[in-house]
Protein backbone atom coordinates (compact mmCIF):
# COMPACT_ATOMS: atom_id res chain seq x y z
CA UNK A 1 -72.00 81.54 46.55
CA UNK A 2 -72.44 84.62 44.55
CA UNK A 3 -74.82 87.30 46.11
CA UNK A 4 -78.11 87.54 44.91
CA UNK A 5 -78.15 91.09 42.18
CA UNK A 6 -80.61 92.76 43.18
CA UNK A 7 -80.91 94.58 40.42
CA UNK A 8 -81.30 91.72 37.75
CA UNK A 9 -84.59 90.35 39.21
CA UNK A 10 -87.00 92.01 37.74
CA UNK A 11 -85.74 91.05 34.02
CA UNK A 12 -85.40 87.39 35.99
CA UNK A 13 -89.14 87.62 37.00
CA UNK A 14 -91.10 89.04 34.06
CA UNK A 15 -89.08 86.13 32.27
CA UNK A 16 -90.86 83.22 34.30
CA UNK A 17 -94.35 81.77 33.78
CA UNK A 18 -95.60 81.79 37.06
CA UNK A 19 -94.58 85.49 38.04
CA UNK A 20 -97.88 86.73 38.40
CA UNK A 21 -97.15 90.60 38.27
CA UNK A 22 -95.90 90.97 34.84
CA UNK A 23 -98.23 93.66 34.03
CA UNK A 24 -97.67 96.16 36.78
CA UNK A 25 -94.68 98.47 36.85
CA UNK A 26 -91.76 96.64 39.94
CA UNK A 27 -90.73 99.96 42.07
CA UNK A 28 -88.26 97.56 44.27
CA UNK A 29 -87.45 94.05 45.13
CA UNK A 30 -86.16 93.42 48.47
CA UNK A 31 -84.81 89.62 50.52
CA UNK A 32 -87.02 88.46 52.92
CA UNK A 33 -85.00 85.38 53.41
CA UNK A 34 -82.51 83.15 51.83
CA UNK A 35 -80.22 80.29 52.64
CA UNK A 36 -77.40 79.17 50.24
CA UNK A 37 -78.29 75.55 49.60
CA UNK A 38 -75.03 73.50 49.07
CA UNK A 39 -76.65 70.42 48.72
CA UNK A 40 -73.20 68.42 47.72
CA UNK A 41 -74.21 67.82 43.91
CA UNK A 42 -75.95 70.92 43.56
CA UNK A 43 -75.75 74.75 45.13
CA UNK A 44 -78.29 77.53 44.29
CA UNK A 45 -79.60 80.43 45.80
CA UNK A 46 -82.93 79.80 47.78
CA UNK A 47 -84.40 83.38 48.61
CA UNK A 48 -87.79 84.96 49.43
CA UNK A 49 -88.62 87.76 47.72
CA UNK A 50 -90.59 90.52 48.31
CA UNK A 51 -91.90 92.52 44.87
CA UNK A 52 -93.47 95.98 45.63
CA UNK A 53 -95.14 97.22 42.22
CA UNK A 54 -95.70 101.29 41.90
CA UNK A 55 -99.08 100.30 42.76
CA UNK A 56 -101.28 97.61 44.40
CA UNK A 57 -100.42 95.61 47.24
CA UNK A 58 -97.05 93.93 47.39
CA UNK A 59 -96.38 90.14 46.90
CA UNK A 60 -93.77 86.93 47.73
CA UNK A 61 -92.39 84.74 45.58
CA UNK A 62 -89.89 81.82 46.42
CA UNK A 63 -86.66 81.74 43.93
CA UNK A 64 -84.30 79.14 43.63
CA UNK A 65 -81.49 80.37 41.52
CA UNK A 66 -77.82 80.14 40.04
CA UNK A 67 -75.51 82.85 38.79
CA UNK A 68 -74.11 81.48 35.74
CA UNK A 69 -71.69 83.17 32.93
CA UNK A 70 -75.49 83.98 31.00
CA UNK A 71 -77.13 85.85 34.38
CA UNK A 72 -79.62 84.53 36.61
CA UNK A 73 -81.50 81.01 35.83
CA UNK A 74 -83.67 78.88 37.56
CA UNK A 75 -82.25 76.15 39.57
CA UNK A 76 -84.77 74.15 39.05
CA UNK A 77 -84.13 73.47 35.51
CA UNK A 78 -81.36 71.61 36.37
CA UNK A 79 -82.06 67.68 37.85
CA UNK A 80 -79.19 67.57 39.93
CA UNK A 81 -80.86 70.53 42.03
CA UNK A 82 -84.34 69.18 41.64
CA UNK A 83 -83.07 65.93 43.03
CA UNK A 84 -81.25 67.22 45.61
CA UNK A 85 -84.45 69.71 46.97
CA UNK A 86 -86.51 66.43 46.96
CA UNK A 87 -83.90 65.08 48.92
CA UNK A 88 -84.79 67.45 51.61
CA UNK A 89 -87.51 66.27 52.31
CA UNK A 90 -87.34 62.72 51.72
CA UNK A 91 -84.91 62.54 54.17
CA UNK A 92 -86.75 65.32 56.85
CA UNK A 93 -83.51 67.04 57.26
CA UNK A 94 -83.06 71.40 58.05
CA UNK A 95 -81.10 74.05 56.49
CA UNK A 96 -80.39 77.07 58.79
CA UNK A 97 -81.85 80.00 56.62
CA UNK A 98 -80.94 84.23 57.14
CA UNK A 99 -84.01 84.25 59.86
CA UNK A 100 -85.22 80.80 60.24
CA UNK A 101 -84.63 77.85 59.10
CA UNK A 102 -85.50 75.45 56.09
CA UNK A 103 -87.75 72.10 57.18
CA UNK A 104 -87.82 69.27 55.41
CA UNK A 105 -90.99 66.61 56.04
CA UNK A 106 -91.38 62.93 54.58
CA UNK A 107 -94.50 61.24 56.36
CA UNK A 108 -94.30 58.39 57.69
CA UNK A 109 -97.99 56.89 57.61
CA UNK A 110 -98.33 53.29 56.87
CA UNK A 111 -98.40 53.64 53.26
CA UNK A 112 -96.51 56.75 52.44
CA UNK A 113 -93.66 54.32 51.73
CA UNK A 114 -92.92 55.08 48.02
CA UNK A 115 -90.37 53.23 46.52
CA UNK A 116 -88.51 55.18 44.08
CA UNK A 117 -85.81 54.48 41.23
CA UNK A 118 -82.11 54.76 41.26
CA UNK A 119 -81.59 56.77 38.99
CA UNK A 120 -84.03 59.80 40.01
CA UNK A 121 -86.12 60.59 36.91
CA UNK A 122 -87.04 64.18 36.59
CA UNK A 123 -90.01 65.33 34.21
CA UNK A 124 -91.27 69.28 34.24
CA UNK A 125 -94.74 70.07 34.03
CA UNK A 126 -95.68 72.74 31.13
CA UNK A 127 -99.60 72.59 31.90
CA UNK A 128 -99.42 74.98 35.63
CA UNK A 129 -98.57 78.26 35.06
CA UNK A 130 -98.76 79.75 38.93
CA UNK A 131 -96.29 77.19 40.28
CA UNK A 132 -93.77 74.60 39.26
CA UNK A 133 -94.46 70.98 38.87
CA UNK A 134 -91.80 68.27 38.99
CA UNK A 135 -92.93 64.44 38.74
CA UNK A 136 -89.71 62.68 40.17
CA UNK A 137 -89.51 58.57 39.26
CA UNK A 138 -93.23 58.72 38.17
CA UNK A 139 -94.25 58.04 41.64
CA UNK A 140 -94.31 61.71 43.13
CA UNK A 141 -95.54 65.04 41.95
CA UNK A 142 -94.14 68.19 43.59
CA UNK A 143 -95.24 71.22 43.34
CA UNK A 144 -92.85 73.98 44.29
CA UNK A 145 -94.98 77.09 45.65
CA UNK A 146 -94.27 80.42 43.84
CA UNK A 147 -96.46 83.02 45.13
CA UNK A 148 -96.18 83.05 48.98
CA UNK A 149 -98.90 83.83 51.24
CA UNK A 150 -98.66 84.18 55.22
CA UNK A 151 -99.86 82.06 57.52
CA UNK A 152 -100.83 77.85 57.70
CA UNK A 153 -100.94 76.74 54.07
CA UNK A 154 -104.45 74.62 53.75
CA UNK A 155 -103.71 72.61 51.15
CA UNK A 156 -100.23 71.27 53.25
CA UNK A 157 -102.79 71.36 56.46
CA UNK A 158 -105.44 69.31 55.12
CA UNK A 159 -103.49 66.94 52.95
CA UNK A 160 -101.19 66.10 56.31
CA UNK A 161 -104.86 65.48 58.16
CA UNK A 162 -106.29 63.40 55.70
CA UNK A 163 -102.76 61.26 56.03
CA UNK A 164 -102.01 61.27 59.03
CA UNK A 165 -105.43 61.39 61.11
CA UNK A 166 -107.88 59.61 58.82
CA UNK A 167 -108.28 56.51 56.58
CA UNK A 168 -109.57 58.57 53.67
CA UNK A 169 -107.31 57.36 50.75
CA UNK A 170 -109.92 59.07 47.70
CA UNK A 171 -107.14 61.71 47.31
CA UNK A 172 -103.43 61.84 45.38
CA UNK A 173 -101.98 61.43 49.11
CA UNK A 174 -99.82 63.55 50.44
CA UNK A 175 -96.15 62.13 51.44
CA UNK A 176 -94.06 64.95 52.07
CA UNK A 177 -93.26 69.37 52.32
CA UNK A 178 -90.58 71.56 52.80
CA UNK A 179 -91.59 74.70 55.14
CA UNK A 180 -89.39 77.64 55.83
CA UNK A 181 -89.70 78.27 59.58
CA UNK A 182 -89.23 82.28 60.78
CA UNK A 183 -90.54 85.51 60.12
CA UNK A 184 -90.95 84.67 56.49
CA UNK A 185 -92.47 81.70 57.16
CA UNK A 186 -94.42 79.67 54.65
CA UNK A 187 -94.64 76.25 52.65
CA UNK A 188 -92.19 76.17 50.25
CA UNK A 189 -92.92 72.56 48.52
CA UNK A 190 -95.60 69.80 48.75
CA UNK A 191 -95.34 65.87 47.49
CA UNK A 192 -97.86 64.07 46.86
CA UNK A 193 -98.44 60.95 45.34
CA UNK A 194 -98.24 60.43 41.56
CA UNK A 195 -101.72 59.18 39.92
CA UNK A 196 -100.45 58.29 36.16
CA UNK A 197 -103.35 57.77 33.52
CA UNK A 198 -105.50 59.71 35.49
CA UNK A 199 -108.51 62.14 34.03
CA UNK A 200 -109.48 65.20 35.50
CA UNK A 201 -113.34 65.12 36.37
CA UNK A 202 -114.34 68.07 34.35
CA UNK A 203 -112.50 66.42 30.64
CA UNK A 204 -114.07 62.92 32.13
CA UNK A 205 -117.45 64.88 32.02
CA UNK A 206 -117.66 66.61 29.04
CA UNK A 207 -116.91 63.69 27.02
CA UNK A 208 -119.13 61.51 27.97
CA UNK A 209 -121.47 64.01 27.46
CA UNK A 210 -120.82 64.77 24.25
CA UNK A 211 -120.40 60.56 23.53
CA UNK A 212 -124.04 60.17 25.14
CA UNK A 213 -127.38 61.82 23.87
CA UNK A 214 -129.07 59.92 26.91
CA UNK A 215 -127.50 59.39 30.09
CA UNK A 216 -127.13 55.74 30.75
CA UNK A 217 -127.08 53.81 33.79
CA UNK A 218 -123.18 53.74 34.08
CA UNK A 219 -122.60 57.55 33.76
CA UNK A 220 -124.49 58.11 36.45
CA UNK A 221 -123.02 55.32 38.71
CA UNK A 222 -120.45 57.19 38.34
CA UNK A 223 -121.32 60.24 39.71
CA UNK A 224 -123.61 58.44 42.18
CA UNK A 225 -120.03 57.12 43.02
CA UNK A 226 -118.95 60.68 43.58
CA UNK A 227 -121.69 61.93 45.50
CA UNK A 228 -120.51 59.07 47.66
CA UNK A 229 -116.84 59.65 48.11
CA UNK A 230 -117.35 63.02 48.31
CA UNK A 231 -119.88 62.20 51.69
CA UNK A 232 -116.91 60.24 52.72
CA UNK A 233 -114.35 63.12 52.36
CA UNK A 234 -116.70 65.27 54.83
CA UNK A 235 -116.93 62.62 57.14
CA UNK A 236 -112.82 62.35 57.49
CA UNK A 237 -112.77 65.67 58.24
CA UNK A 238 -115.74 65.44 60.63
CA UNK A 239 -113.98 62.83 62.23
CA UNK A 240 -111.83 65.44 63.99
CA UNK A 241 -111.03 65.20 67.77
CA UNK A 242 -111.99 67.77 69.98
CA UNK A 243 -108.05 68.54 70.75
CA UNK A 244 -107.25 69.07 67.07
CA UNK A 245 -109.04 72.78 67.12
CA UNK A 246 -108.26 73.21 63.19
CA UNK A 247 -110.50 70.85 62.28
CA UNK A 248 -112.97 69.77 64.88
CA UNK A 249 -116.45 69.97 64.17
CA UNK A 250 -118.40 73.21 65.82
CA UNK A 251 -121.61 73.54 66.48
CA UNK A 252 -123.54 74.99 63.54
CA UNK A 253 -125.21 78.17 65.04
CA UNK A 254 -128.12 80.66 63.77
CA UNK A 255 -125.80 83.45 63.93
CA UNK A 256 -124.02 81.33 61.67
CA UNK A 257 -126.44 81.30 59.36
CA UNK A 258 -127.59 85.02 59.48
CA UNK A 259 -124.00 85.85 58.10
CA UNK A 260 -124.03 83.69 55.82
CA UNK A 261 -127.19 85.01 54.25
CA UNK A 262 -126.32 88.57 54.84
CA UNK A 263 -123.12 88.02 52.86
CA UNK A 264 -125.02 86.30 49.85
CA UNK A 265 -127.62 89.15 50.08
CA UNK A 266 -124.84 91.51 49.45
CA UNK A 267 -122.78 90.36 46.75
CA UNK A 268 -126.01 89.59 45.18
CA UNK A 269 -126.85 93.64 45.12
CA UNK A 270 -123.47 94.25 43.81
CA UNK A 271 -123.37 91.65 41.55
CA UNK A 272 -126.95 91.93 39.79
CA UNK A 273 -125.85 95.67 39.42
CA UNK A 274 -123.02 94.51 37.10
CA UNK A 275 -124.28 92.02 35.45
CA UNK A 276 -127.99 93.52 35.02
CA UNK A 277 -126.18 96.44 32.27
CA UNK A 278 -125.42 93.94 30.19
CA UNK A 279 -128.28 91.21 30.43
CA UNK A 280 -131.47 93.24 30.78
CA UNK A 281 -133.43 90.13 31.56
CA UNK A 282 -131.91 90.02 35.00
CA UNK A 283 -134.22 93.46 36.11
CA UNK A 284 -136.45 92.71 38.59
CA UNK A 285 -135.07 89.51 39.42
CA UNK A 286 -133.23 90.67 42.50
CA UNK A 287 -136.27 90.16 44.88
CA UNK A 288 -137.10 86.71 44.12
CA UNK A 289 -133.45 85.94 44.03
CA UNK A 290 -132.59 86.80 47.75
CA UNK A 291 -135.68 85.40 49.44
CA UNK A 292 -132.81 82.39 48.75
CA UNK A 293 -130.72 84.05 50.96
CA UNK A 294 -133.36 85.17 53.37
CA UNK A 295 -134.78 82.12 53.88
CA UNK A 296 -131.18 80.81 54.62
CA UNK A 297 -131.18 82.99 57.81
CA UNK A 298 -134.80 81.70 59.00
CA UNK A 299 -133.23 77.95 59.21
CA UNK A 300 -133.44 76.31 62.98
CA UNK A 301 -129.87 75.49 62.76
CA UNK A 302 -128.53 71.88 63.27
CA UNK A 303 -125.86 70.08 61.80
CA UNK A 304 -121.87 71.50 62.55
CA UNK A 305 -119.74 73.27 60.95
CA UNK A 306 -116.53 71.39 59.66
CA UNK A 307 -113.50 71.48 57.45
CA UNK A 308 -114.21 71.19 54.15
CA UNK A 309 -112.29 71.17 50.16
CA UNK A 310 -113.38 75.28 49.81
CA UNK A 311 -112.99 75.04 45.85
CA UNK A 312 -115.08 72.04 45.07
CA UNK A 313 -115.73 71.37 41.45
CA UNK A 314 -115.19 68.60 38.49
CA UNK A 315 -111.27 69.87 37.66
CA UNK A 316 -110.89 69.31 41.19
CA UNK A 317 -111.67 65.31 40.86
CA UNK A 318 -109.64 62.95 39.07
CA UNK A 319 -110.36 59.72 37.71
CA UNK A 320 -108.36 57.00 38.00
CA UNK A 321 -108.51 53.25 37.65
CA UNK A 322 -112.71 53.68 38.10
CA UNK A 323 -112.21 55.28 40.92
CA UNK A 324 -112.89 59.33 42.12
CA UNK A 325 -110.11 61.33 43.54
CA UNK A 326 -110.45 64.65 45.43
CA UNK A 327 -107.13 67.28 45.69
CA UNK A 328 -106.31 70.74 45.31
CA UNK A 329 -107.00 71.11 48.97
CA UNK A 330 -106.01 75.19 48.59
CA UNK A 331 -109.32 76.64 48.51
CA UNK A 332 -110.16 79.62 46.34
CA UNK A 333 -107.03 81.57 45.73
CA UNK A 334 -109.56 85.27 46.10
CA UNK A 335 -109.20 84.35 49.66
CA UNK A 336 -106.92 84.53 52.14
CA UNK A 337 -105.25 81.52 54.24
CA UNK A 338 -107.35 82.28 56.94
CA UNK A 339 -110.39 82.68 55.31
CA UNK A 340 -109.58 79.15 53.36
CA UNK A 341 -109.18 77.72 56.81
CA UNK A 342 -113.05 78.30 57.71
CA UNK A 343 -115.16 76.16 59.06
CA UNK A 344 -118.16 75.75 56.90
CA UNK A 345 -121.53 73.58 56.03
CA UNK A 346 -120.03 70.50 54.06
CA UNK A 347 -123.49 71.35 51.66
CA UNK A 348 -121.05 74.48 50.63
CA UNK A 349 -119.38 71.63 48.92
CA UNK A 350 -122.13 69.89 47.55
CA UNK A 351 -123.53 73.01 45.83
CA UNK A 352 -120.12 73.52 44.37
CA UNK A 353 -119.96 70.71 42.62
CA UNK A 354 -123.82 70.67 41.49
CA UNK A 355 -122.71 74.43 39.55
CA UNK A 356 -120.01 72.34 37.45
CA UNK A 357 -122.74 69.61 36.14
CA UNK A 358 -124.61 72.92 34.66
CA UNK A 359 -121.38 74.01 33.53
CA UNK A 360 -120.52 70.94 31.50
CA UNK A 361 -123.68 70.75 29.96
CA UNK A 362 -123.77 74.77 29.01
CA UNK A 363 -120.37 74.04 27.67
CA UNK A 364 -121.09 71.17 25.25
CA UNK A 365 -123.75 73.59 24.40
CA UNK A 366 -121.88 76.42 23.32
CA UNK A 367 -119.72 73.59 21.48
CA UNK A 368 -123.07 73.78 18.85
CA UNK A 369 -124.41 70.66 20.88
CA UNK A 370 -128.12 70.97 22.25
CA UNK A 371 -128.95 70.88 25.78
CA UNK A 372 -130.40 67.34 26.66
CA UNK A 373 -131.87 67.97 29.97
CA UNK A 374 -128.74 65.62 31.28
CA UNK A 375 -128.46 67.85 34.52
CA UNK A 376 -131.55 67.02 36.68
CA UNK A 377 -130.19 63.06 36.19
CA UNK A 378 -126.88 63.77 37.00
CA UNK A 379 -127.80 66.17 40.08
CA UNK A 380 -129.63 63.33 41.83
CA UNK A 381 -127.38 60.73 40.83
CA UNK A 382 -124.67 62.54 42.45
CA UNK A 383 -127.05 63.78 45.60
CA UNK A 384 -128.31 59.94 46.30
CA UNK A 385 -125.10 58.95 46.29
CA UNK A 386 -124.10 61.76 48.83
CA UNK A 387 -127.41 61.28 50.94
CA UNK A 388 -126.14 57.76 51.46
CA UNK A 389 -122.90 57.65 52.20
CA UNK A 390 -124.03 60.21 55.29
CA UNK A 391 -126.80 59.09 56.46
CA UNK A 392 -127.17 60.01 59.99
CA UNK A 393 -124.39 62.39 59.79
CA UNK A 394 -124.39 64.83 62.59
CA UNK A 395 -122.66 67.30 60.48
CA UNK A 396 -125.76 67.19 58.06
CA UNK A 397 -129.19 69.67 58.64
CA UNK A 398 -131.35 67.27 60.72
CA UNK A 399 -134.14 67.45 58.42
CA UNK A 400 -134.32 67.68 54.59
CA UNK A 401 -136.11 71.06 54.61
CA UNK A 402 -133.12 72.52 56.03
CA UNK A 403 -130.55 70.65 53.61
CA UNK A 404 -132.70 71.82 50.80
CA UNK A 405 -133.22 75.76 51.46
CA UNK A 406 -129.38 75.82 52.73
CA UNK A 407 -128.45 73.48 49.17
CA UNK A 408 -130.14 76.24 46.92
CA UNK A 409 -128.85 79.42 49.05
CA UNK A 410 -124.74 78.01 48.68
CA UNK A 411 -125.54 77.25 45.04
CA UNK A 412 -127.36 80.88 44.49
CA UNK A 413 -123.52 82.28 46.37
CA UNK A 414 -121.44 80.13 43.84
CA UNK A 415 -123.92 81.58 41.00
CA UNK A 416 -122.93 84.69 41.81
CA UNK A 417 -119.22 84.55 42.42
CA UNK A 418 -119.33 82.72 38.79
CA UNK A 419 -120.99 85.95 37.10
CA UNK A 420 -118.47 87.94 39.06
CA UNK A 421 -115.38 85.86 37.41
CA UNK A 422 -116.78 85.50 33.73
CA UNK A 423 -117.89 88.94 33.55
CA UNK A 424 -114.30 89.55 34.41
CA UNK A 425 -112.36 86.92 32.49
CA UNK A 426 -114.98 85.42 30.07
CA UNK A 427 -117.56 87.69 29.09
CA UNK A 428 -119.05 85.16 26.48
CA UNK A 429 -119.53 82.73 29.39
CA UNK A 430 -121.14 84.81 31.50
CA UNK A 431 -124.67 84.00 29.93
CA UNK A 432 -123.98 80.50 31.58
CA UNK A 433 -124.76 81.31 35.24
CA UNK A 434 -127.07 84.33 34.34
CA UNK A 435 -129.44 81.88 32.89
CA UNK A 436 -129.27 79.58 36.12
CA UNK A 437 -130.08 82.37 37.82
CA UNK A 438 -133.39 83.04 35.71
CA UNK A 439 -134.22 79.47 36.35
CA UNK A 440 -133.87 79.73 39.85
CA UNK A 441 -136.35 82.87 40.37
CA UNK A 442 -138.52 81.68 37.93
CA UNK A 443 -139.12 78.12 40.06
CA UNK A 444 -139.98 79.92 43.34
């Protein structure tokens, strides 16, 4: 095997979709690991890079790579190699690595069996741009992780609880992972099951909003329907042992709630100062707006704290067959693993997921379609159906005064972390949450 050049990465990187630094200057690139898989029908380069950039923090990425007679390419563009990494961990085997070691992982629940064809089909992915996506026989999807972060991956974490320690099958299930063991440790790979035909909830959304002037009675089954599984997806991870300490419940506690509320009170000062320059309605707004967020801090707490998706919205549900289906289990990607790995209210969650309703119906609005007052429906479609499937839940406030003022003080955070990202990304969407935020003073 060939040595890995150094010196021909950083053309190799700023050449690949998913290299996330292509804008900042690379002062060095440096090996944090590597192992030389010779995998009999396939050998390539596996290596851990680390990129430092002449300024900002630096980052890891994961390689796999081949010298050939045209410089550097990607392994994975080959299916020999792609079948042969999958093979890894299909088979849970290890490949001794510079300072660790390689792990493959094929779980062995019950139904994890997935029966795959001889010959391996390999199809790429074009639609993810941070990572690479390989769906191998139609029955598997794996994502290959390029940006590396330290510490327990939470999307590997909870997908292996949710398969292992629960009957909670409303989710693309996870089967298998490579993880490199050592200093450089991190999760290389993840498998999940494939869902084929399958919508994502946000598409599913906006067009049956756009198909339906007035909500009918089967729209909002269905997200009565997802209120429900998504009461069920708390209650797996609520259903926790007391030995397994990453995901036990924990008793929710007023301190609890105090930081909470002192963290939404202060991104809301930072945040209305940003967004106020360029919507002058917003002045004189900020009072009414964190009596939210004080109030928050004045709840008797009850309830626990538990596990929960971190990222919730409608692109994070598919639909498939009639049925809802939660995954992307990573959290927000602002955050770091350990942050992701919180344990938090499960309404968090709920208000999450309330946001995207208002965001499907702003956005069939700015299509040139008129608001039809099709969010109040859908919000307590989607809320009875959550309010029944956890009834009695001892994760839950124990009284609805407390799920309401803690309901409107996580969806007043999410409002403000969405001004935050349009006024940096989509400044013409940014009038979306600011005017969520007028309704929400004005109905104090």
């Amino acid at each position: 095997m060939t040595p890995l050049d150094l010196t021909k990465l950083p053309d190799f990187l700023k050449a690949q979709r998913w290299f996330a630094g292509k804008a900042w200057p690379i002062k060095s690139v440096s090996v944090a690991d590597h192992v030389n898989m010779d995998l009999g029908t396939c050998s390539f380069t596996l290596a851990i890079i680390e990129v430092v950039y002449e300024l900002g923090n630096p980052e890891r990425y994961q390689l796999q790579v081949r010298h050939t007679a045209d410089g550097l390419v990607s392994a994975l563009e080959d299916d020999e190699c792609v079948r042969a990494l999958f093979s890894l961990a299909r088979e849970g085997r290890q490949v001794v690595s510079g300072s660790g070691r390689v792990v493959g992982e094929w779980i062995a629940s019950t139904d994890s069996g997935v029966a795959l064809p001889d010959p391996l089909t390999v199809r790429r992915l074009n639609v993810e741009q941070s990572n690479t996506s390989l769906v191998l026989g139609e029955r598997v999807i794996v994502k290959v992780i390029r940006k590396l972060e330290a510490g327990v991956n939470p999307e590997y974490e909870v997908g292996r609880f949710l398969a292992t320690k629960t009957s909670f099958r409303a989710t693309p299930q996870l089967v298998g992972a490579l993880n490199l063991e050592g200093p450089a440790g991190a999760t290389l790979a993840l498998a999940h099951r494939f869902v084929p035909d399958a919508v994502d909830g946000w598409k599913y959304t906006l067009e049956r909003l756009r198909q339906e002037k007035a909500l009918g009675d089967g729209f909002l089954g269905d997200m009565r329907d997802l209120g429900a599984r998504l009461g069920e997806l708390h209650k797996a991870f609520a259903s926790a042992g007391p030995d397994d300490l990453s995901f036990s419940p924990e008793p929710l506690l007023q301190e609890d709630l105090q930081r909470w509320s002192a963290s939404i009170v202060g991104e809301l000062g930072v945040t209305l100062a940003d967004a106020g320059r360029l919507h002058a309605d917003l002045e004189g707004r900020r009072e009414g707006l964190i009596a939210y967020a004080k109030r928050l801090a004045q709840v008797a707490p009850s309830g626990q704290k538990i596990r929960i998706h971190g990222d919730l919205h409608l692109g994070q549900v598919l639909r498939s067959d009639g049925q809802w289906l939660f995954f992307d289990f990573e959290g927000e990607p602002s955050r770091s693993f350990t942050a992701r790995r919180e344990k938090y209210s499960a309404l968090r969650d709920v208000a999450g997921m309330l946001r995207s309703f208002d965001y499907a119906e702003a956005t069939v609005s700015l299509e040139g379609g008129q608001p039809r007052g099709r969010v109040g429906p859908t919000r307590d479609a989607f809320l009875e159906g959550y309010r029944q499937a956890t009834r009695g839940a001892t994760f839950l406030p124990d009284n609805d005064e407390a799920f309401n003022v803690m309901l409107r003080a996580f969806e007043l955070e999410k409002l403000l972390y969405e001004v935050r990202y349009e006024l940096a990304n989509r400044p013409d969407w940014v009038r979306i949450p600011v005017e969520a935020l007028l309704r929400m003073e004005d109905a104090q």
